[in-house]
PDB file of N, CA and C in Angstrom:
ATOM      1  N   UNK A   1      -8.462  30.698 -28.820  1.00  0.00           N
ATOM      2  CA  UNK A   1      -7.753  30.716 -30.072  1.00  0.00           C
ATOM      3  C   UNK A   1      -7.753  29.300 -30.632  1.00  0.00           C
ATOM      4  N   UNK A   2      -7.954  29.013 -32.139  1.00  0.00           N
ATOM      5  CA  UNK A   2      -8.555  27.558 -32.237  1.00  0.00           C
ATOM      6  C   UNK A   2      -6.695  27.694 -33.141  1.00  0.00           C
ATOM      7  N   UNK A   3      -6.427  26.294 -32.800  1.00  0.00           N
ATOM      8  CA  UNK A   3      -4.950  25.312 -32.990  1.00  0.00           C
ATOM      9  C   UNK A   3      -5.238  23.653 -33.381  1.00  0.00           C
ATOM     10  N   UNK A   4      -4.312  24.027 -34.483  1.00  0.00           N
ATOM     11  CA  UNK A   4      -4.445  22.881 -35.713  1.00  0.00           C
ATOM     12  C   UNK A   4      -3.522  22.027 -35.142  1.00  0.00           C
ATOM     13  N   UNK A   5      -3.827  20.794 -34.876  1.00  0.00           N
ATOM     14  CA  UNK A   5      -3.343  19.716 -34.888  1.00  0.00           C
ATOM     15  C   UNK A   5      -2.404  18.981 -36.442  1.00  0.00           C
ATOM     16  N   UNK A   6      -0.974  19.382 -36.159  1.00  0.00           N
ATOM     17  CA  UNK A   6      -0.368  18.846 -37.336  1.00  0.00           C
ATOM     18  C   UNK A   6       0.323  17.881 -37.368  1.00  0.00           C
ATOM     19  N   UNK A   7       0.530  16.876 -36.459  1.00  0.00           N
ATOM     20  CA  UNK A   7       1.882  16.144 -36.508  1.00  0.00           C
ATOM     21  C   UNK A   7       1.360  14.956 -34.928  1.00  0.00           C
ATOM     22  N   UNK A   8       0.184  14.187 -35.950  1.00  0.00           N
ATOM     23  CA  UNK A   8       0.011  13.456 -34.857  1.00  0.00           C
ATOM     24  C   UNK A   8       1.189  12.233 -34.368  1.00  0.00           C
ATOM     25  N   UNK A   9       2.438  12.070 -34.562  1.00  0.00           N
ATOM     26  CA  UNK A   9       3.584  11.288 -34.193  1.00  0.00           C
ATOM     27  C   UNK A   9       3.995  11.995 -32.983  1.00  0.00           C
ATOM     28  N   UNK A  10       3.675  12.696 -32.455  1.00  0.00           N
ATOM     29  CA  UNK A  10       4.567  13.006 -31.489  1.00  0.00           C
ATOM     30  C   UNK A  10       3.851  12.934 -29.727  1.00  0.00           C
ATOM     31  N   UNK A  11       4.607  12.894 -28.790  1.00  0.00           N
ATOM     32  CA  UNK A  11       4.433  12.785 -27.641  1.00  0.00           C
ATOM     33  C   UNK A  11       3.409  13.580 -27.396  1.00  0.00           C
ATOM     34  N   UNK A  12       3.329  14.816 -27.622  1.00  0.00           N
ATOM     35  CA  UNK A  12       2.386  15.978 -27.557  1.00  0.00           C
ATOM     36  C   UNK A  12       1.404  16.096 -28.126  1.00  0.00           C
ATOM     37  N   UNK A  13       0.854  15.084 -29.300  1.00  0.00           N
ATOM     38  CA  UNK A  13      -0.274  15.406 -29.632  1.00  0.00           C
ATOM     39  C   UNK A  13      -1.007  14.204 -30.140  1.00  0.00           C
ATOM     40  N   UNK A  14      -0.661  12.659 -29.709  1.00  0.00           N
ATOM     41  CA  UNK A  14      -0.727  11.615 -30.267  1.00  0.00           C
ATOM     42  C   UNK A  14      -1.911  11.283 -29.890  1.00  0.00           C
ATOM     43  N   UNK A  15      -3.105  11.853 -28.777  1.00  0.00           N
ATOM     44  CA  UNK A  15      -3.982  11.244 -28.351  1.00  0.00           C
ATOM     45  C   UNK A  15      -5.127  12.598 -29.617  1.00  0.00           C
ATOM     46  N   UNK A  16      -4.539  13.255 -30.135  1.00  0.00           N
ATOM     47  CA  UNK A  16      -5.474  14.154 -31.267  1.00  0.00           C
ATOM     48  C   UNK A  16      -5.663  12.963 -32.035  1.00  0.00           C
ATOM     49  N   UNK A  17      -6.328  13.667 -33.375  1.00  0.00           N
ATOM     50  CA  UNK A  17      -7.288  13.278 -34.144  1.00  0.00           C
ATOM     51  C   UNK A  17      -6.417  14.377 -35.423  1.00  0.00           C
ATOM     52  N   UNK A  18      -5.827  13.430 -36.576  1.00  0.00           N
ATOM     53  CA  UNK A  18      -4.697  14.096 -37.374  1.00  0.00           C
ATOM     54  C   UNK A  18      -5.587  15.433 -37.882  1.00  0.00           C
ATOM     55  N   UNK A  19      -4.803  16.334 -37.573  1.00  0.00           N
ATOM     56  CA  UNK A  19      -5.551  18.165 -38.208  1.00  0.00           C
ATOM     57  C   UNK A  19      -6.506  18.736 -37.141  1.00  0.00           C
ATOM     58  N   UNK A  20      -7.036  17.846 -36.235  1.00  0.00           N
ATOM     59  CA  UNK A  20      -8.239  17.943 -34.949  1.00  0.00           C
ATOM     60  C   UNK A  20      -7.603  19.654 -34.802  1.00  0.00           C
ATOM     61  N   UNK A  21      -8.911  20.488 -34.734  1.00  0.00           N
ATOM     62  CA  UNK A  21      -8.856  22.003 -34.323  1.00  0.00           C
ATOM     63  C   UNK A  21      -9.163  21.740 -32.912  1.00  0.00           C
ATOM     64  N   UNK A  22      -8.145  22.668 -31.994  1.00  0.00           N
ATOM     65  CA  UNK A  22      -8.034  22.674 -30.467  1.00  0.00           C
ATOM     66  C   UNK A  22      -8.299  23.830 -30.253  1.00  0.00           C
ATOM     67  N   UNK A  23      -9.213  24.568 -28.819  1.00  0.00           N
ATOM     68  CA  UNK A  23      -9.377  25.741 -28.797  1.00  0.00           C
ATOM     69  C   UNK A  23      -9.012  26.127 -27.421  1.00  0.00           C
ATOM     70  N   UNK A  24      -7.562  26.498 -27.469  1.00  0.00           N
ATOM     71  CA  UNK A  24      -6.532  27.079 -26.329  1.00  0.00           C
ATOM     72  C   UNK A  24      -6.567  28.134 -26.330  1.00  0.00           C
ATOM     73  N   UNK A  25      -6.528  28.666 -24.924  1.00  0.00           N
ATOM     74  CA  UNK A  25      -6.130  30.131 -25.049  1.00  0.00           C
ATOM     75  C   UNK A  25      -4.653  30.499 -25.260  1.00  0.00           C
ATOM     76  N   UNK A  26      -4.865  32.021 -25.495  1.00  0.00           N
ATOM     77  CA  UNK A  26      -3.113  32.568 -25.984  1.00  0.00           C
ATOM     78  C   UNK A  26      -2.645  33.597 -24.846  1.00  0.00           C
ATOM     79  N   UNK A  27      -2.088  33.830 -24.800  1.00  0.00           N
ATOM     80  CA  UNK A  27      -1.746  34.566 -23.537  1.00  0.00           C
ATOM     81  C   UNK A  27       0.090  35.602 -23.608  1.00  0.00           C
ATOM     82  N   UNK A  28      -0.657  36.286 -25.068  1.00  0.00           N
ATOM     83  CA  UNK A  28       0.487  36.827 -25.641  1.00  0.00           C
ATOM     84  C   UNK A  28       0.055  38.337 -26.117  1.00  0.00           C
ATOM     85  N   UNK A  29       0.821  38.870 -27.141  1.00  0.00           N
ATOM     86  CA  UNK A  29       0.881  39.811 -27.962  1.00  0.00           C
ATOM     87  C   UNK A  29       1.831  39.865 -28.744  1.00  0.00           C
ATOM     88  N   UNK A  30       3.030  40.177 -28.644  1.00  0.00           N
ATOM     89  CA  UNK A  30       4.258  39.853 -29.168  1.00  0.00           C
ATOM     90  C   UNK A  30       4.926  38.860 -29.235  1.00  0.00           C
ATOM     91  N   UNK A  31       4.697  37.895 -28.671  1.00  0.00           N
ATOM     92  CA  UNK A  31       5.767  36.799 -28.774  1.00  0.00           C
ATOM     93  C   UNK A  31       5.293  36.222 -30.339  1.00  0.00           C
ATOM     94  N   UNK A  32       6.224  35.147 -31.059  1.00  0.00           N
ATOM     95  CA  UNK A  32       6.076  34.788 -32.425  1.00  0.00           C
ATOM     96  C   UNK A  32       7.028  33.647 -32.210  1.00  0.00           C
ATOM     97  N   UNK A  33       6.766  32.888 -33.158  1.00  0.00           N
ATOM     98  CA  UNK A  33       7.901  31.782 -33.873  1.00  0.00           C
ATOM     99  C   UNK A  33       8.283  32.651 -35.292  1.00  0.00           C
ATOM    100  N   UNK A  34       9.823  32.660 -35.223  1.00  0.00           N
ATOM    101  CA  UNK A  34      10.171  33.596 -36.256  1.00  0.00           C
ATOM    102  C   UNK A  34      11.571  32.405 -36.751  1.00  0.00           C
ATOM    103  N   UNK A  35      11.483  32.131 -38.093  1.00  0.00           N
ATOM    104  CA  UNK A  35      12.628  31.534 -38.039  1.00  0.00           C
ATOM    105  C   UNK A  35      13.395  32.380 -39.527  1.00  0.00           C
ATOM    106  N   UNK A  36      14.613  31.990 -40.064  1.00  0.00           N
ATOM    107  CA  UNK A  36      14.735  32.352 -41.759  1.00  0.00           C
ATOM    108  C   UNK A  36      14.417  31.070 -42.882  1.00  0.00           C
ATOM    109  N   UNK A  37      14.178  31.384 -43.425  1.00  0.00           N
ATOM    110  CA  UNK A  37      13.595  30.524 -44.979  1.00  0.00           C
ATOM    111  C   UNK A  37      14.255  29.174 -44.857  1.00  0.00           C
ATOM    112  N   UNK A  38      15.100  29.185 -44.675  1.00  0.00           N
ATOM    113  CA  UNK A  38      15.636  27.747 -44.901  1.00  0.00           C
ATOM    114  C   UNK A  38      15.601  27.107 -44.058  1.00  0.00           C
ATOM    115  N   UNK A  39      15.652  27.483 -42.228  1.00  0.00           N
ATOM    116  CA  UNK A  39      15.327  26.711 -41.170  1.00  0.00           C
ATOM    117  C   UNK A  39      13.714  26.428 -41.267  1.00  0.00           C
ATOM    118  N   UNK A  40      12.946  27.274 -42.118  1.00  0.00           N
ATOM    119  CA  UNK A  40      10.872  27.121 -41.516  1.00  0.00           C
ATOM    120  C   UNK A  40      10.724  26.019 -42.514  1.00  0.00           C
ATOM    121  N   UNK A  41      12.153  25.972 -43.914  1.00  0.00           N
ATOM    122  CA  UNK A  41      11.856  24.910 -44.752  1.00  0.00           C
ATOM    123  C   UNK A  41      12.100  23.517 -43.996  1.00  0.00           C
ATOM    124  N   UNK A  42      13.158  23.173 -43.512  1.00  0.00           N
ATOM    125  CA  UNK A  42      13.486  21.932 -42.588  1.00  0.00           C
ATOM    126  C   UNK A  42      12.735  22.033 -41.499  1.00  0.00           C
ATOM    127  N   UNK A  43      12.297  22.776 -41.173  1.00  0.00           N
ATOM    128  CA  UNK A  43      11.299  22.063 -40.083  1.00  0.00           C
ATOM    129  C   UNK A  43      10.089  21.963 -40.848  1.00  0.00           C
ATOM    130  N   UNK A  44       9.735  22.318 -41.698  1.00  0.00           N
ATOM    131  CA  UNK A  44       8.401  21.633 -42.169  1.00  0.00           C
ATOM    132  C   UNK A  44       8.924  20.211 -42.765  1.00  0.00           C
ATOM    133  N   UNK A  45       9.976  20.325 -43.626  1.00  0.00           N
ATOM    134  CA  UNK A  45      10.709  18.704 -44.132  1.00  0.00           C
ATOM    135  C   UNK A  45      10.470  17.798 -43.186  1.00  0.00           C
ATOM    136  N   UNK A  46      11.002  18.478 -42.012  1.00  0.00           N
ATOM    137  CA  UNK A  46      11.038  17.289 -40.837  1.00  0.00           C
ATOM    138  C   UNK A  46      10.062  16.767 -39.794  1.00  0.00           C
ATOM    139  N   UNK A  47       8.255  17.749 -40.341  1.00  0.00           N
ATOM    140  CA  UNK A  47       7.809  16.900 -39.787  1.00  0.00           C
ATOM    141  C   UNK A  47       7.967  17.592 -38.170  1.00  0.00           C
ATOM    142  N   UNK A  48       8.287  18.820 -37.888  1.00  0.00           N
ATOM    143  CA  UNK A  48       8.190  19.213 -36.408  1.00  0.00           C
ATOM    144  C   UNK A  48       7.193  20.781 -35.851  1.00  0.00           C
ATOM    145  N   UNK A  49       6.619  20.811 -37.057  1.00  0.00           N
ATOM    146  CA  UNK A  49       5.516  21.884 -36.444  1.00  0.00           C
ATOM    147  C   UNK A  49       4.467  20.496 -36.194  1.00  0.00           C
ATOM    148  N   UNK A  50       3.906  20.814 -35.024  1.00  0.00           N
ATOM    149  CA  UNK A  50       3.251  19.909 -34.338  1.00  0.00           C
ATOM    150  C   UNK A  50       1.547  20.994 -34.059  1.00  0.00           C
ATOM    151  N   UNK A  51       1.604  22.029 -33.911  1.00  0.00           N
ATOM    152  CA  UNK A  51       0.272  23.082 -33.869  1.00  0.00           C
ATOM    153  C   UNK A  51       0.499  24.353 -34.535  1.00  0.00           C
ATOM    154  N   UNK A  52      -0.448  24.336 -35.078  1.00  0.00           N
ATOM    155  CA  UNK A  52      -0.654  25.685 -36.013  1.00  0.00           C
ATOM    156  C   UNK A  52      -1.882  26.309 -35.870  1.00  0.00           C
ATOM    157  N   UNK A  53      -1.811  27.934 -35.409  1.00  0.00           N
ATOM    158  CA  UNK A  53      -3.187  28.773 -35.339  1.00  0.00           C
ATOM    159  C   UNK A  53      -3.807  28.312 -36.462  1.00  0.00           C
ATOM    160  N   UNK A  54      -5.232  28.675 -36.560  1.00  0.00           N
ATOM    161  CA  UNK A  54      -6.293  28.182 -37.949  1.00  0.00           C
ATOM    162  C   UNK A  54      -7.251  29.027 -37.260  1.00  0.00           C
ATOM    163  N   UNK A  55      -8.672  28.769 -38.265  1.00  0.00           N
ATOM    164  CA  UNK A  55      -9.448  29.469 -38.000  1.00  0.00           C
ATOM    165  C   UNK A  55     -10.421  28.329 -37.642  1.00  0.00           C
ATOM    166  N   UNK A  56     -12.031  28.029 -37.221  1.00  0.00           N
ATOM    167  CA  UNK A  56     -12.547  27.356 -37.019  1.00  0.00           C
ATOM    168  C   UNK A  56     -12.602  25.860 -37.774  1.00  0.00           C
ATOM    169  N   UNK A  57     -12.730  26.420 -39.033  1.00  0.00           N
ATOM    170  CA  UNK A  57     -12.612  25.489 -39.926  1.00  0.00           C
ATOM    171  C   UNK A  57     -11.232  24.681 -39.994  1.00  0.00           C
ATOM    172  N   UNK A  58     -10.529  24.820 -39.095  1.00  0.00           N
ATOM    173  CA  UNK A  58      -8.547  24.029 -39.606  1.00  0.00           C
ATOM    174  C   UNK A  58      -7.714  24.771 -40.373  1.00  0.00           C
ATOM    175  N   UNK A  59      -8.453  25.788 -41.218  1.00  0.00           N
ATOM    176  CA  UNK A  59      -7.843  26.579 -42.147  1.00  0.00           C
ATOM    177  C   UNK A  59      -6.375  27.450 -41.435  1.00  0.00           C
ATOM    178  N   UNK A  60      -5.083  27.003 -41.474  1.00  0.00           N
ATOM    179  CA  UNK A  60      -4.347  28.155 -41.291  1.00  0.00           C
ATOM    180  C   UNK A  60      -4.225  29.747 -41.838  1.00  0.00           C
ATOM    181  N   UNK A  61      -5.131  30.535 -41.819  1.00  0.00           N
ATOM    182  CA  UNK A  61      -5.094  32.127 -42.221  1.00  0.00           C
ATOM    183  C   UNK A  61      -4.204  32.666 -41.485  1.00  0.00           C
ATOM    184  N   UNK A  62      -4.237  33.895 -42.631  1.00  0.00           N
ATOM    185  CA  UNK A  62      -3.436  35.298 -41.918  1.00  0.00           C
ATOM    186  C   UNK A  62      -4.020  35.844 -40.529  1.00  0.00           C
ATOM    187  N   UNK A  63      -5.455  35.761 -40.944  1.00  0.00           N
ATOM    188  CA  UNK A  63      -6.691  36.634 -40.196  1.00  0.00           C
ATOM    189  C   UNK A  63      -6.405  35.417 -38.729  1.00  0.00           C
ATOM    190  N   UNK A  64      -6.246  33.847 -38.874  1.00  0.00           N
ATOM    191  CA  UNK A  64      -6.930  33.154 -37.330  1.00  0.00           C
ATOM    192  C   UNK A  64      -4.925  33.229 -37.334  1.00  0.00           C
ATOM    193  N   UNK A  65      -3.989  34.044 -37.249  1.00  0.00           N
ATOM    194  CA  UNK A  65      -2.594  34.120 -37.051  1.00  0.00           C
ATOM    195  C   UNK A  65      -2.578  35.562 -35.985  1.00  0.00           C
ATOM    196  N   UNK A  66      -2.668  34.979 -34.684  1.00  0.00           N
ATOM    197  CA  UNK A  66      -2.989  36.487 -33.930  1.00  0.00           C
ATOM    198  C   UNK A  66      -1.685  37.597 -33.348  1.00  0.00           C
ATOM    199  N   UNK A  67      -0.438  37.104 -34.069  1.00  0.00           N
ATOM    200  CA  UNK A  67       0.590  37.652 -33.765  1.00  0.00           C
ATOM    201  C   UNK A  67       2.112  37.226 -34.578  1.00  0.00           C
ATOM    202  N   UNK A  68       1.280  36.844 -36.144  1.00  0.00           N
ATOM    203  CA  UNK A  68       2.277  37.237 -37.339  1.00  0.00           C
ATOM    204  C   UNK A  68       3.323  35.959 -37.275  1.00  0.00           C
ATOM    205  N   UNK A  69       3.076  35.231 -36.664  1.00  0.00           N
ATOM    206  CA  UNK A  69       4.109  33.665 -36.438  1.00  0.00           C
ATOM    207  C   UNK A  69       3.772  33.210 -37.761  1.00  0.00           C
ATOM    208  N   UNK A  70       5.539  32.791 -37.955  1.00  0.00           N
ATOM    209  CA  UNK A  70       5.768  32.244 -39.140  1.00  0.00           C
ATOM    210  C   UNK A  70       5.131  31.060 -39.856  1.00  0.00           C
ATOM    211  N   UNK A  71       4.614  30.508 -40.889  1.00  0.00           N
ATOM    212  CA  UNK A  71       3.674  29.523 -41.000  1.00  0.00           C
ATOM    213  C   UNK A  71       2.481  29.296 -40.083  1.00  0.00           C
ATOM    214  N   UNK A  72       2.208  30.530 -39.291  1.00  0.00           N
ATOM    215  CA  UNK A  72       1.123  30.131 -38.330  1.00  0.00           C
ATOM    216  C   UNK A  72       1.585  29.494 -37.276  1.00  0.00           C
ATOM    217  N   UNK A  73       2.257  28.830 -37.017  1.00  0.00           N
ATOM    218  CA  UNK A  73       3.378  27.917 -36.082  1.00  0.00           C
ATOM    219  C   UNK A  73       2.913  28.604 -35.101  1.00  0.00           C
ATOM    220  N   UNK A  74       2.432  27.558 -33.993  1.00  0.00           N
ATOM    221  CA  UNK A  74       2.122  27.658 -32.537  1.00  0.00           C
ATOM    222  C   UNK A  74       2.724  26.898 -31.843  1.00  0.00           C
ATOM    223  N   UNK A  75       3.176  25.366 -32.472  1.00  0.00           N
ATOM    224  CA  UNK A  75       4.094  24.519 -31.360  1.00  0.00           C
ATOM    225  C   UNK A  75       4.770  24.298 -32.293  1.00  0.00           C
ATOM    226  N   UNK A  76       6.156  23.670 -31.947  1.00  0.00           N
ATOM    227  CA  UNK A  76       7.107  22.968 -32.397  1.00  0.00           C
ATOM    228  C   UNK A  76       7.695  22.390 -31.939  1.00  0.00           C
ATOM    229  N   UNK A  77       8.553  21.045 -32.094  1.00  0.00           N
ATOM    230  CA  UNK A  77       9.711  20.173 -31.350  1.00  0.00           C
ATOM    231  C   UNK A  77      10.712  20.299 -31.709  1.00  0.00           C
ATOM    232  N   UNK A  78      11.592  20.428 -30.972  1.00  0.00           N
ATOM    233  CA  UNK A  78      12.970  20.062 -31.182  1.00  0.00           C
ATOM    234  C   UNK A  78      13.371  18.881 -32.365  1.00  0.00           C
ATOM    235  N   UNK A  79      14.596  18.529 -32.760  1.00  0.00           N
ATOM    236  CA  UNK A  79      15.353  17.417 -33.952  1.00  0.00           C
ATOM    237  C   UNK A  79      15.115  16.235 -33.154  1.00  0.00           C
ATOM    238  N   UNK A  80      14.906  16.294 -31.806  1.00  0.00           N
ATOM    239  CA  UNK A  80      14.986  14.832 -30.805  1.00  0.00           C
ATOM    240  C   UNK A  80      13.581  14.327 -30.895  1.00  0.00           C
ATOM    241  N   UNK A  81      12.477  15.343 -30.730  1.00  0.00           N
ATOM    242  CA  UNK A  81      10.975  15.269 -30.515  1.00  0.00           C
ATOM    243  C   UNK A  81      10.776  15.658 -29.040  1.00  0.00           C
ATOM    244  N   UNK A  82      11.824  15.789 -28.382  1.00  0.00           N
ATOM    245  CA  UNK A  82      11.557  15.445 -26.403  1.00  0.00           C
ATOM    246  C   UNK A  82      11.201  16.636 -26.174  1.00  0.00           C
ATOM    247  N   UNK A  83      11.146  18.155 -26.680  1.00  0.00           N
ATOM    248  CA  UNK A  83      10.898  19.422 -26.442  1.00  0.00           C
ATOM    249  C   UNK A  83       9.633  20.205 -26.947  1.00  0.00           C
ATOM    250  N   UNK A  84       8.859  20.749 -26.673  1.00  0.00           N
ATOM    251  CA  UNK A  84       7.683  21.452 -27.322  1.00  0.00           C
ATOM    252  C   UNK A  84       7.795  22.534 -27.185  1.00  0.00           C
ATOM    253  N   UNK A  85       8.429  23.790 -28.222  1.00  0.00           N
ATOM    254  CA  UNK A  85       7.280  24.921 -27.967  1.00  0.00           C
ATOM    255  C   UNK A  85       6.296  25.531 -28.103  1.00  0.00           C
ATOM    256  N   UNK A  86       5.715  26.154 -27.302  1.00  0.00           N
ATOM    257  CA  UNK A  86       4.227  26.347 -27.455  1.00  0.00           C
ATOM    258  C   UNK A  86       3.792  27.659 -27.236  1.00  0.00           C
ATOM    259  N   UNK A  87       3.390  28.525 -28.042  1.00  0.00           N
ATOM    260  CA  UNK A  87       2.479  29.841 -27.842  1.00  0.00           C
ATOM    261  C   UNK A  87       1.231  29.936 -26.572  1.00  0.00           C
ATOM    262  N   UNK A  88       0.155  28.658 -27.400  1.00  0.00           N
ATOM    263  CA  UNK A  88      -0.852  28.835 -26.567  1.00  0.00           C
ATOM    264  C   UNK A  88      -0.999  27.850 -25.343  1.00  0.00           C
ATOM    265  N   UNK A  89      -1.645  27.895 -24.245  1.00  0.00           N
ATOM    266  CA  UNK A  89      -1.411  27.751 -22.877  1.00  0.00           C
ATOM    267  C   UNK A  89      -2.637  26.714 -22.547  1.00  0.00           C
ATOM    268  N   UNK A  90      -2.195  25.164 -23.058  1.00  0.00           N
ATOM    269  CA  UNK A  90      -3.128  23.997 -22.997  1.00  0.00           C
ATOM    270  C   UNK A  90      -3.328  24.040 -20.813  1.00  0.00           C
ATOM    271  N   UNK A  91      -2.922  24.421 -20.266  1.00  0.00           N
ATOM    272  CA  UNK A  91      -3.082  24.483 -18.442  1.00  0.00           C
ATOM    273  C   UNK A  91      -4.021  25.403 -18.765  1.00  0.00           C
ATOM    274  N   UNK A  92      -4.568  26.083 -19.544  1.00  0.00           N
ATOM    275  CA  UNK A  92      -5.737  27.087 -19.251  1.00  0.00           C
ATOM    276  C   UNK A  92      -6.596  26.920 -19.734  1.00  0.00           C
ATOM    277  N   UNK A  93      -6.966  25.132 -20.381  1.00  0.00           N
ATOM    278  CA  UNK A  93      -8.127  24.878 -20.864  1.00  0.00           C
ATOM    279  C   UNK A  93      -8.138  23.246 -20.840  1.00  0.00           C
ATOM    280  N   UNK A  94      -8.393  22.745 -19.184  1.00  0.00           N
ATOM    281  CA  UNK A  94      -8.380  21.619 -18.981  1.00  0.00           C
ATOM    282  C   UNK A  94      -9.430  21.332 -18.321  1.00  0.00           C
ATOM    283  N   UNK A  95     -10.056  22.337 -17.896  1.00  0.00           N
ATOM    284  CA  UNK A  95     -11.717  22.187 -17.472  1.00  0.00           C
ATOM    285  C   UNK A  95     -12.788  22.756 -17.906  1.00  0.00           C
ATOM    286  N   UNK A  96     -13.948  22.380 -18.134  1.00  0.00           N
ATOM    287  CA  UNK A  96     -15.000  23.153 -18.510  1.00  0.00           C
ATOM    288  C   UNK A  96     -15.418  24.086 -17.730  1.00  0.00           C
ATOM    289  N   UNK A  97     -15.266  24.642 -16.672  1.00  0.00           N
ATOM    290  CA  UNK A  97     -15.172  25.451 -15.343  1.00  0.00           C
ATOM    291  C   UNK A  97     -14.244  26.566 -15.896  1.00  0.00           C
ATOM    292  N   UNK A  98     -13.090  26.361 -16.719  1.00  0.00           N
ATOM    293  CA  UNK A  98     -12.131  27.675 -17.220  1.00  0.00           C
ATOM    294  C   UNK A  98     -12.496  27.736 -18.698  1.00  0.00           C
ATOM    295  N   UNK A  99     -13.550  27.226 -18.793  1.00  0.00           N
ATOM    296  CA  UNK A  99     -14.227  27.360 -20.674  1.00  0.00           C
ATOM    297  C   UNK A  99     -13.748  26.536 -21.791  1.00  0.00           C
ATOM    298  N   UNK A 100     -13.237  25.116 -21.016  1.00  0.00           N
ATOM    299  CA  UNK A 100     -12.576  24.482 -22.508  1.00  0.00           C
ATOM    300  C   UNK A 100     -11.754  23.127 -21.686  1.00  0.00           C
ATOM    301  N   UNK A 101     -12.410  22.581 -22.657  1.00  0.00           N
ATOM    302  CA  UNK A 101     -11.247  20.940 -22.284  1.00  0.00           C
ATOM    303  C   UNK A 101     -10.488  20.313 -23.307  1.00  0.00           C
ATOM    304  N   UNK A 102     -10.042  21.266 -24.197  1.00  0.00           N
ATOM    305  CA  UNK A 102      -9.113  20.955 -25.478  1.00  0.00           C
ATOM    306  C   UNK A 102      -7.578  20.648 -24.946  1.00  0.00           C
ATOM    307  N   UNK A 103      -7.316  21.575 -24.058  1.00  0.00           N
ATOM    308  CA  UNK A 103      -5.820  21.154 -23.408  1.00  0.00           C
ATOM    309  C   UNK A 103      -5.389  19.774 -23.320  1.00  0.00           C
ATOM    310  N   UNK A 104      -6.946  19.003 -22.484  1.00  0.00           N
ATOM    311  CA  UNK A 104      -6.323  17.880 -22.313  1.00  0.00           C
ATOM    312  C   UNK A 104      -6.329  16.773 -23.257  1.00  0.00           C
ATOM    313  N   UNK A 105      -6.062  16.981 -24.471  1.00  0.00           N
ATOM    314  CA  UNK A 105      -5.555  16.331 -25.451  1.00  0.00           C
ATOM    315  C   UNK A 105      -3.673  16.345 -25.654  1.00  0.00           C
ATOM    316  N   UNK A 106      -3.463  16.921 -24.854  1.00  0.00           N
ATOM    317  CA  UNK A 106      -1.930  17.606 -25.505  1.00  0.00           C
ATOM    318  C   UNK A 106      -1.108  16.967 -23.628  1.00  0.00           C
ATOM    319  N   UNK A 107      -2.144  17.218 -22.658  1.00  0.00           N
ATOM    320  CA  UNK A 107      -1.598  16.481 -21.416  1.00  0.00           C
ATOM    321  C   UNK A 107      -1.953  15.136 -21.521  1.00  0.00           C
ATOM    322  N   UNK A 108      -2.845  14.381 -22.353  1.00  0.00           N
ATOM    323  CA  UNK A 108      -3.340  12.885 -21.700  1.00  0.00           C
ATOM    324  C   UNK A 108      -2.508  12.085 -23.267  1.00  0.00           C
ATOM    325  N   UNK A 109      -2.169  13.447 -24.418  1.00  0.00           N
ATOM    326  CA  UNK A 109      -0.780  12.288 -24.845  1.00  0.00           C
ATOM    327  C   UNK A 109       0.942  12.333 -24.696  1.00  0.00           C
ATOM    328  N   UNK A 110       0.976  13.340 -23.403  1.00  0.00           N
ATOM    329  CA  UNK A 110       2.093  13.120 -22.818  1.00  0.00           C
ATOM    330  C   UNK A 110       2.206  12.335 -21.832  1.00  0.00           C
ATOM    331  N   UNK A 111       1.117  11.748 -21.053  1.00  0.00           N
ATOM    332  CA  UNK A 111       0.852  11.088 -20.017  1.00  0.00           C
ATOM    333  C   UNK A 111       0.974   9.472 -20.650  1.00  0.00           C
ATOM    334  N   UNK A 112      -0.134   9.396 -22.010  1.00  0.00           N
ATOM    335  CA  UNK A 112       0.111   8.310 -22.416  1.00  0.00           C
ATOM    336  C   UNK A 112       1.557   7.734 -23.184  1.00  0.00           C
ATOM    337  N   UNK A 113       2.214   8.427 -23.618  1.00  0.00           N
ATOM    338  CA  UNK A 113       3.430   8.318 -24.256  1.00  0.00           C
ATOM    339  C   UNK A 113       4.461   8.066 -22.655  1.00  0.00           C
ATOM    340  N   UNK A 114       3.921   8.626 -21.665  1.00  0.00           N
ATOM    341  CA  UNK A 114       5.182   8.484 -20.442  1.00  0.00           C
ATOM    342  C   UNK A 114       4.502   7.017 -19.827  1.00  0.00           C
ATOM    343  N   UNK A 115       3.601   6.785 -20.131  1.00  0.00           N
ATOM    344  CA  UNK A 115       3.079   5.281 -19.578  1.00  0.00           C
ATOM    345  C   UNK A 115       3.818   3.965 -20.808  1.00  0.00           C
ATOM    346  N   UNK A 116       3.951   4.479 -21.452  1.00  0.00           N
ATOM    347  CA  UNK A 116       4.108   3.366 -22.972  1.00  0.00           C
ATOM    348  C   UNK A 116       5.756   3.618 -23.009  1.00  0.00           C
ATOM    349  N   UNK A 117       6.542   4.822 -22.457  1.00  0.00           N
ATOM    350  CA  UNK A 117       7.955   4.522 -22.078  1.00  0.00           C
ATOM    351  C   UNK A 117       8.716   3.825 -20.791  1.00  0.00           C
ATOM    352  N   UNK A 118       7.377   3.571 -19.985  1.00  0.00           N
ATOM    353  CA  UNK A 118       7.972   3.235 -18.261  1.00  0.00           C
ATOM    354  C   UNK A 118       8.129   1.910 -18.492  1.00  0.00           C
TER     355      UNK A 118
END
């Protein structure tokens, strides 16, 4: 499932490339980010959707949205930044052996952000 890089400030995605398309797997059906209108507005204000489904091209569609999440929204942080949630499952694409080394963009800038806080 290809995931848009939106919000290169944060712990989780600082070693991307701003908008960089990531291709994680999903490991869902039902689950969603569902919020109401005025919370999906402040978190876009604020700058905390951090990954968004897209289609190859970066494009967020309906069609590359594989389970109706609000704005496409695949990750998000918390008001602090210290929290991520995440739909798709960057541990299942950290080797080329499991078909993909996009994950480790999302582990080597939590690693680097925990080296640059020690």
């Amino acid at each position: 499932m290809n995931t848009r890089q939106d919000s290169a400030e944060t712990t989780y995605s600082a070693a991307c490339a701003q908008r960089q398309v990531l291709s994680i797997p999903i490991s869902h059906g039902e689950g969603r980010y569902y919020a109401d209108a005025e919370t999906l507005a402040r978190v876009e204000a604020e700058r905390r959707v951090v990954f968004r489904y897209c289609d190859a091209a970066g494009q967020a569609t309906a069609v590359a949205n594989p389970n109706g999440s609000a704005n496409n929204i695949a990750g998000i942080i918390n008001e602090r930044g210290n929290v991520l949630g995440m739909m798709p499952h960057p541990e299942r694409a950290c080797e080329a052996l499991l078909g993909g080394e996009d994950g480790l963009y999302i582990w080597r800038s939590i690693l680097e952000s925990a080296q640059v806080g020690a």
